[in-house]
Structures are given as C-alpha cells and as structure tokens.
PDB file of N, CA and C in Angstrom:
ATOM      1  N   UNK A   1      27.651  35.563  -8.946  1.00  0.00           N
ATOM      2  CA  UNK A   1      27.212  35.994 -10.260  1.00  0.00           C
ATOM      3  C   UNK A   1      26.833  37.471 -10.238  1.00  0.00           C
ATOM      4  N   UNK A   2      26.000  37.994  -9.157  1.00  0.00           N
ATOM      5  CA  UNK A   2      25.435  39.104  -9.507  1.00  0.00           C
ATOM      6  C   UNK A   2      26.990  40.443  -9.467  1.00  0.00           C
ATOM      7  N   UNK A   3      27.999  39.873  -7.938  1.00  0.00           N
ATOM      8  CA  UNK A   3      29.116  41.215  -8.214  1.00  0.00           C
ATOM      9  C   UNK A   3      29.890  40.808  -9.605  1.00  0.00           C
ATOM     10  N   UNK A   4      29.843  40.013 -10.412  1.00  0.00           N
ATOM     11  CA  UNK A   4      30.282  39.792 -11.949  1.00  0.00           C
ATOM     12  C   UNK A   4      29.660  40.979 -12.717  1.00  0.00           C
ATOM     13  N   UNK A   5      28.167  40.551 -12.446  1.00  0.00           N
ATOM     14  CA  UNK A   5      27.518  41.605 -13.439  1.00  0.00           C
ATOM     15  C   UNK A   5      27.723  42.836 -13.040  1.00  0.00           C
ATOM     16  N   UNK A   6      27.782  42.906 -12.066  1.00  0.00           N
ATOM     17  CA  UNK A   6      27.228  44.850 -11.663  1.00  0.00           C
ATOM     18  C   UNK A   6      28.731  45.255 -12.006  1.00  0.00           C
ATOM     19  N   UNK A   7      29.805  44.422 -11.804  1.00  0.00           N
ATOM     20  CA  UNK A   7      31.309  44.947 -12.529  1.00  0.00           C
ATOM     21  C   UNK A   7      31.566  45.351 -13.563  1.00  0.00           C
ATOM     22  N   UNK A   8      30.479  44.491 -14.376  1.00  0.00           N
ATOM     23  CA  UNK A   8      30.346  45.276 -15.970  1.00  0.00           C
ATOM     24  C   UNK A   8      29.132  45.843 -16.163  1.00  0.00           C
ATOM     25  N   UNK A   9      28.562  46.476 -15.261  1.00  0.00           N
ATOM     26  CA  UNK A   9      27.430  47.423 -15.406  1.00  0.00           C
ATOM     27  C   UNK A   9      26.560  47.151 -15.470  1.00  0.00           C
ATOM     28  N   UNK A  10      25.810  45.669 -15.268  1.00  0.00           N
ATOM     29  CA  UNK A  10      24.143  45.241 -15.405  1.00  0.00           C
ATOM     30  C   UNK A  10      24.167  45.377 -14.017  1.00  0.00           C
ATOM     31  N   UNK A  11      22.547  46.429 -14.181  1.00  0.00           N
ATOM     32  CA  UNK A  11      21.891  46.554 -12.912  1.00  0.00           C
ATOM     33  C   UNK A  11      21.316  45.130 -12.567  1.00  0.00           C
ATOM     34  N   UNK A  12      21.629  44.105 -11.275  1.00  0.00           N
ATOM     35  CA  UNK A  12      21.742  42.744 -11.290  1.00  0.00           C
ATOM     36  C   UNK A  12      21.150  42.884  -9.924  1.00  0.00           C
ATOM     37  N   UNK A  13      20.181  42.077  -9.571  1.00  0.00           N
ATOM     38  CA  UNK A  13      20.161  41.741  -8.031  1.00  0.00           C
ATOM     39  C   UNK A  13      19.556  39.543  -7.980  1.00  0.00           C
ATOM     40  N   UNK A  14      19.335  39.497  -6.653  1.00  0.00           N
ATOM     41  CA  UNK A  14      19.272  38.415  -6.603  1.00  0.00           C
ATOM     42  C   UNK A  14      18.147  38.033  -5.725  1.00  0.00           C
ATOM     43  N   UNK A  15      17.576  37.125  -6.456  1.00  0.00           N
ATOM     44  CA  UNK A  15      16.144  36.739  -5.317  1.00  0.00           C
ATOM     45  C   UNK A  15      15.900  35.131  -4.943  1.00  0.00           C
ATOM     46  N   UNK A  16      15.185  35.063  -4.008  1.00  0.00           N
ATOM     47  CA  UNK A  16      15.193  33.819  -3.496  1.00  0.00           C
ATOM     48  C   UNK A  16      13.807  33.420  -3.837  1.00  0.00           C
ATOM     49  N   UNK A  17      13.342  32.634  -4.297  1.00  0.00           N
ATOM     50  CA  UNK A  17      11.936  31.916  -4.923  1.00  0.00           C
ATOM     51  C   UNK A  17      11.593  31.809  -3.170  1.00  0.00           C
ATOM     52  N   UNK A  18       9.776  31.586  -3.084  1.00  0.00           N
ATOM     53  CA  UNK A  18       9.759  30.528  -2.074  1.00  0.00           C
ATOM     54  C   UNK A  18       9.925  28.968  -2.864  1.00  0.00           C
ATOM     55  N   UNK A  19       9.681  28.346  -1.728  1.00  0.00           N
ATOM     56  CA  UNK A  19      10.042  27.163  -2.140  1.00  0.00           C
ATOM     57  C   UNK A  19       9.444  25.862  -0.853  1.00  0.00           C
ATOM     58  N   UNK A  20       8.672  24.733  -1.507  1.00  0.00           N
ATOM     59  CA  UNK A  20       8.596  23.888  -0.533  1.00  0.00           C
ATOM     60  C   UNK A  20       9.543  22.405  -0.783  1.00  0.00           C
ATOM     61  N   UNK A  21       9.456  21.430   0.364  1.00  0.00           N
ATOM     62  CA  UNK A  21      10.209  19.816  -0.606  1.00  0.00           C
ATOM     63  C   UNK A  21       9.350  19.554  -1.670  1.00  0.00           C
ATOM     64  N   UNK A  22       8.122  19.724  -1.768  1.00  0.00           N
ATOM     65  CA  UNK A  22       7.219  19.283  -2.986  1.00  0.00           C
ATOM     66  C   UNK A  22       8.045  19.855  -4.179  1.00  0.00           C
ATOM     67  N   UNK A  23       7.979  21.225  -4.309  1.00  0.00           N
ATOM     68  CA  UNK A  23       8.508  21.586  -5.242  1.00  0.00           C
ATOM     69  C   UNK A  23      10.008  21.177  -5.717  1.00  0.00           C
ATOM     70  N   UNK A  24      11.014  21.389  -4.633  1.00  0.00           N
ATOM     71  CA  UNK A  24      11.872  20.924  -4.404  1.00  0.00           C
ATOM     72  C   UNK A  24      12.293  19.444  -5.305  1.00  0.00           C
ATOM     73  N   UNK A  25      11.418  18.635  -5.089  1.00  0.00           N
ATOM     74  CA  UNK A  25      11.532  17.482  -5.938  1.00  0.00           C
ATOM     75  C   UNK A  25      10.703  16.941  -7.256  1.00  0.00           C
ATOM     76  N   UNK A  26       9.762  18.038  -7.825  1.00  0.00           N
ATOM     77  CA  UNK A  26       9.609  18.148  -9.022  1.00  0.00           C
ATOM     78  C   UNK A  26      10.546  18.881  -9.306  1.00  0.00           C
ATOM     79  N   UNK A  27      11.715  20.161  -8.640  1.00  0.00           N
ATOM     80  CA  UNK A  27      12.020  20.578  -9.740  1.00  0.00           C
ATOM     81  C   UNK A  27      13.379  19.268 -10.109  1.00  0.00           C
ATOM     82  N   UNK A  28      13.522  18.334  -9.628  1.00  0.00           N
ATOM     83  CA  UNK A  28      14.416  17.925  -9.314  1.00  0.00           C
ATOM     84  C   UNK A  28      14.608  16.788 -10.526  1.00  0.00           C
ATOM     85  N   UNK A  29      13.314  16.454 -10.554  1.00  0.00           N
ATOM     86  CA  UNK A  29      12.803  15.445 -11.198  1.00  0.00           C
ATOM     87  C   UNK A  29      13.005  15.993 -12.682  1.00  0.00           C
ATOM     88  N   UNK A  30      12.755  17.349 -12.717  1.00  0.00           N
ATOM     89  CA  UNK A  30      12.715  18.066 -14.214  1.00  0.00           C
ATOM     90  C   UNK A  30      14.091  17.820 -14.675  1.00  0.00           C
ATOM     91  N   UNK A  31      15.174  18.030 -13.505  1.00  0.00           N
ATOM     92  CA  UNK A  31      16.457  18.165 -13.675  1.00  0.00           C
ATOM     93  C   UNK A  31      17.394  17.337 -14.553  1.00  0.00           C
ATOM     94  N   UNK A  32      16.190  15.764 -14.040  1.00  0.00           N
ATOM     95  CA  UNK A  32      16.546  14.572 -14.079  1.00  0.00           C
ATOM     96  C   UNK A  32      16.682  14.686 -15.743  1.00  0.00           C
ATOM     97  N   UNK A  33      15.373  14.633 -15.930  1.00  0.00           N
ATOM     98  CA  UNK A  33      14.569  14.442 -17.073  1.00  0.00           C
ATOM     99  C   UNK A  33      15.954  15.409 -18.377  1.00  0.00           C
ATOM    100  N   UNK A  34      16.003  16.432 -18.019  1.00  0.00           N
ATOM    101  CA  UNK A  34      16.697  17.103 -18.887  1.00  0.00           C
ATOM    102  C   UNK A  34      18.316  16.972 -19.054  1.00  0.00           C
ATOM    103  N   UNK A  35      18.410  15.762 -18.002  1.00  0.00           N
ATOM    104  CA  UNK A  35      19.832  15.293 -18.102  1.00  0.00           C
ATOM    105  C   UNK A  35      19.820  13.712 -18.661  1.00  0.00           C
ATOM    106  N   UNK A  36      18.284  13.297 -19.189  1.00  0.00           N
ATOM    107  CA  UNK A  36      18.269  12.098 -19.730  1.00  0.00           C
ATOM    108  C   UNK A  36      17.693  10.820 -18.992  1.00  0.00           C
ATOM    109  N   UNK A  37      17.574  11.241 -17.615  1.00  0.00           N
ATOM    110  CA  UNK A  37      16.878   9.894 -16.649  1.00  0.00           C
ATOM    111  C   UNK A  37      15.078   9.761 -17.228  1.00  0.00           C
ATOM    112  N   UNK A  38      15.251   8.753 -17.046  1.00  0.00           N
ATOM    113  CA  UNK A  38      13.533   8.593 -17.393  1.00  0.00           C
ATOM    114  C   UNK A  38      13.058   8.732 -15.882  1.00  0.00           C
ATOM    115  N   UNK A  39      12.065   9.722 -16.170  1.00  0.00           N
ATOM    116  CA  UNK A  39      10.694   9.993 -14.758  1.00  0.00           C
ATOM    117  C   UNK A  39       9.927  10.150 -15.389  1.00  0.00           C
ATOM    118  N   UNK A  40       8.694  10.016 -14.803  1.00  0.00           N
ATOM    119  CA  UNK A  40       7.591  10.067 -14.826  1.00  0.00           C
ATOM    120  C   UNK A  40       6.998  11.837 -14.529  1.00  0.00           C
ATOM    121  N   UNK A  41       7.192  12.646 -15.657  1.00  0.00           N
ATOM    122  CA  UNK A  41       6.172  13.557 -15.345  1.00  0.00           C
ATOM    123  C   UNK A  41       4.996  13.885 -15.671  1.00  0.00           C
ATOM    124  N   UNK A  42       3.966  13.847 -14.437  1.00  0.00           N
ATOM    125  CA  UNK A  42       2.617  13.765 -15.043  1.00  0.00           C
ATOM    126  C   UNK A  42       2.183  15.449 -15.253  1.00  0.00           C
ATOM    127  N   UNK A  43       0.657  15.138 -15.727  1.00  0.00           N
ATOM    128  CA  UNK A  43       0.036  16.174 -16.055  1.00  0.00           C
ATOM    129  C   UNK A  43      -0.273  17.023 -14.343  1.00  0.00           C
ATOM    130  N   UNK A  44      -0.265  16.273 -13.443  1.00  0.00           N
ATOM    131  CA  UNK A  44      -0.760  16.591 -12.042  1.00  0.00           C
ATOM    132  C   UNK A  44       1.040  17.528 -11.311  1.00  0.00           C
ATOM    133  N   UNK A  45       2.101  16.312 -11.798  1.00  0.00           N
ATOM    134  CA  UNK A  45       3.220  17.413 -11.720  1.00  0.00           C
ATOM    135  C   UNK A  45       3.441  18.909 -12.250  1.00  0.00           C
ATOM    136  N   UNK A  46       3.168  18.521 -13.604  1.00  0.00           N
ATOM    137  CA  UNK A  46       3.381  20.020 -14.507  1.00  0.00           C
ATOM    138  C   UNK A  46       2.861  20.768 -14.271  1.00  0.00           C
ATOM    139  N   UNK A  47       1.140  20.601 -13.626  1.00  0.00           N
ATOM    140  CA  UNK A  47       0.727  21.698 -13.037  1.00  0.00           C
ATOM    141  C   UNK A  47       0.861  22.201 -12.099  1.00  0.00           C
ATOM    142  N   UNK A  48       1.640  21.243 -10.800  1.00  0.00           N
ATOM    143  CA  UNK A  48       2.078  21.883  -9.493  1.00  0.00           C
ATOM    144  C   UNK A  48       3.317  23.142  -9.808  1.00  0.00           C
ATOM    145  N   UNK A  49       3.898  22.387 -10.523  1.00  0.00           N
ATOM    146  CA  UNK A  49       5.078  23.671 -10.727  1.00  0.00           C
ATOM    147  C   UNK A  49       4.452  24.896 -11.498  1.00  0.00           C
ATOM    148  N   UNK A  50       3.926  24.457 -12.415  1.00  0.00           N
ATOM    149  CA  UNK A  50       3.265  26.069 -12.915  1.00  0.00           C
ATOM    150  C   UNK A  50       2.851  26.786 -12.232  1.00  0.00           C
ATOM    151  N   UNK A  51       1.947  26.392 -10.862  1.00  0.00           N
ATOM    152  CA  UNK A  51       1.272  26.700  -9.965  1.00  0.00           C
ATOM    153  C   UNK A  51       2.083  27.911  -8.857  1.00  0.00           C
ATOM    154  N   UNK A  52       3.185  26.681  -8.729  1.00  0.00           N
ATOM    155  CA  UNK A  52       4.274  27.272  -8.097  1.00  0.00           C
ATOM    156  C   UNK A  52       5.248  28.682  -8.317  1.00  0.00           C
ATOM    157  N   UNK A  53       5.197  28.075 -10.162  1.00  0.00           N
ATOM    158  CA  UNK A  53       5.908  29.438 -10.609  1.00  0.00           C
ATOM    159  C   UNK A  53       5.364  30.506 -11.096  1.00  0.00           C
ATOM    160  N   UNK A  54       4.187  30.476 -11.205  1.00  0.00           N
ATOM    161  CA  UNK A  54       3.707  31.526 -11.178  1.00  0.00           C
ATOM    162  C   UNK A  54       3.427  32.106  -9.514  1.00  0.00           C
ATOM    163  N   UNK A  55       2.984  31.776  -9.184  1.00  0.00           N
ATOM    164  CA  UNK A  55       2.991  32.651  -7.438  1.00  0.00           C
ATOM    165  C   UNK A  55       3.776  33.187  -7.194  1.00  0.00           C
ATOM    166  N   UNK A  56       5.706  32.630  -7.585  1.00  0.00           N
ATOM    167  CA  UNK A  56       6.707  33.121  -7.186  1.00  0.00           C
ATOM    168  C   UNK A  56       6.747  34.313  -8.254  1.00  0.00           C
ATOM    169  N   UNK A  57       6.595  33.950  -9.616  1.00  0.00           N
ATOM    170  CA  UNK A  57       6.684  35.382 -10.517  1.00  0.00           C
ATOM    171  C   UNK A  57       5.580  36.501 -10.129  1.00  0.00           C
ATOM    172  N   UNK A  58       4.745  36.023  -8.898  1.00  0.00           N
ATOM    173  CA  UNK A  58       4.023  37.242  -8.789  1.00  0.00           C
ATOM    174  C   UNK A  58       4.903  38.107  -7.946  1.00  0.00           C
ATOM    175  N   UNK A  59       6.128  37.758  -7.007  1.00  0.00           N
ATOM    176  CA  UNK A  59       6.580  38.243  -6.241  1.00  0.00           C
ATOM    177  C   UNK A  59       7.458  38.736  -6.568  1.00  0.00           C
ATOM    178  N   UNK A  60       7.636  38.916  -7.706  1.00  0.00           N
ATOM    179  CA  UNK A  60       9.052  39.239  -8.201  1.00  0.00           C
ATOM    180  C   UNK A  60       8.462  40.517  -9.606  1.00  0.00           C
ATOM    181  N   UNK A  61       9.074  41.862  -9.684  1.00  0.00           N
ATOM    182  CA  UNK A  61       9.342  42.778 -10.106  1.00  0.00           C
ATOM    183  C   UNK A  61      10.011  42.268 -11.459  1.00  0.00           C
ATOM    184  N   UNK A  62       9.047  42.219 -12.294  1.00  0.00           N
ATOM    185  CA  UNK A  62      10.085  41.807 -13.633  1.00  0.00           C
ATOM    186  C   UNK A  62      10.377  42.850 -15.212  1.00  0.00           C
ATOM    187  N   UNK A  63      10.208  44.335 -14.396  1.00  0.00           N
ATOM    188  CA  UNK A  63      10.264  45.269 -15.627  1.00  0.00           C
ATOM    189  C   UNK A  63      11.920  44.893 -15.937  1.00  0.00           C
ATOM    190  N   UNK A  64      12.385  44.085 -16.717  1.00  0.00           N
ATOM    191  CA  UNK A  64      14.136  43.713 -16.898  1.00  0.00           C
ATOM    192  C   UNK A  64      13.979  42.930 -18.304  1.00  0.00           C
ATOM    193  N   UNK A  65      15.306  43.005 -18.541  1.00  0.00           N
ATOM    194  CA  UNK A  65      15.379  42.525 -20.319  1.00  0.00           C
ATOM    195  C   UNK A  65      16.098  40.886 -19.553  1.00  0.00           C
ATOM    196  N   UNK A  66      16.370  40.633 -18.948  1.00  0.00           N
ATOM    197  CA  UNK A  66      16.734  39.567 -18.732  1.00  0.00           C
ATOM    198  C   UNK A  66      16.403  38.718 -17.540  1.00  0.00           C
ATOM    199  N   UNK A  67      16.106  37.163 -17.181  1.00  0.00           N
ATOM    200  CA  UNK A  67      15.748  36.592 -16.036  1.00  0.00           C
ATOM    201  C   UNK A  67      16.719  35.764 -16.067  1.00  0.00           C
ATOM    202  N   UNK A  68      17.506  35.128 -15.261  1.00  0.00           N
ATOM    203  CA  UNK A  68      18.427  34.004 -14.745  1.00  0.00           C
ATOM    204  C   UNK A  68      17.801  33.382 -13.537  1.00  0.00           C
ATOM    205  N   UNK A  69      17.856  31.939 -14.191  1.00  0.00           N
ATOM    206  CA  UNK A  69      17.040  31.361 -12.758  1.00  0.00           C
ATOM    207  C   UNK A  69      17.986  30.061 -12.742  1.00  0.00           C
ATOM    208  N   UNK A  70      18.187  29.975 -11.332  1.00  0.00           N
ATOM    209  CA  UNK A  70      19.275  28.819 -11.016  1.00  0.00           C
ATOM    210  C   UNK A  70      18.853  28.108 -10.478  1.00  0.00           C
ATOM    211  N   UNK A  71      18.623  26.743 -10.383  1.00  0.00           N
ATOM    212  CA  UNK A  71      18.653  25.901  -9.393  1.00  0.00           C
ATOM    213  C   UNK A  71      19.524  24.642  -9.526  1.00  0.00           C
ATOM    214  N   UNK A  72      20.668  24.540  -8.170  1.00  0.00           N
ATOM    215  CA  UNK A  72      21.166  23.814  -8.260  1.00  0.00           C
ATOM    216  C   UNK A  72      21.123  22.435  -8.264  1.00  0.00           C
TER     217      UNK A  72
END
C-alpha cells in the first residue's frame, strides 16, 4: 500500500502498533462482531482496547490528514 501511495505523491509511511494476544483477540472479536457473529463485548473489553489504543496513538506522530489502520 504505502509504494502505491508515494507513486502518486502521498507522503505515506507505515507503522507497526505494539501489540499483545490479549489484544490480538479482542481485536479479533471486534472483527467478528462487524462481520455479524454474535460475541460478547463487554464493558471490561472495550476498555482494554481503548487502553491499548491509545498508548499506541501515543507512539505514533499524527500531524497527517489521513490514518489507515489495518488489521488483518
């Protein structure tokens, strides 16, 4: 994705979240959820990932008009 962009001129780079299996399988679970499986997400999940994603957005430089976040 990113030599796509920089071919047509967006200054593009690429970063790696941290990441643990915890997270790993809430985000997984979200995945689920947004493809229609019923899970169970609790209030104790939603906050691990917030938790999560914010720590990682502390690590990350975000003066940019755009964010792409992938997980496969």
């Amino acid at each position: 994705m990113v030599p796509i962009l920089e071919e047509l001129g967006v200054d593009a780079e690429w970063k790696v979240i941290q990441r643990e299996l915890r997270f790993l399988d809430v985000t997984g679970k979200i995945h689920g959820v947004l493809q229609g499986y019923a899970e169970a997400i609790t209030k104790e999940i939603r906050q691990y990932h917030f938790e999560m994603s914010r720590k990682n957005a502390e690590g990350c430089e975000l003066d940019t008009n755009a964010v792409l976040i992938h997980h496969p």
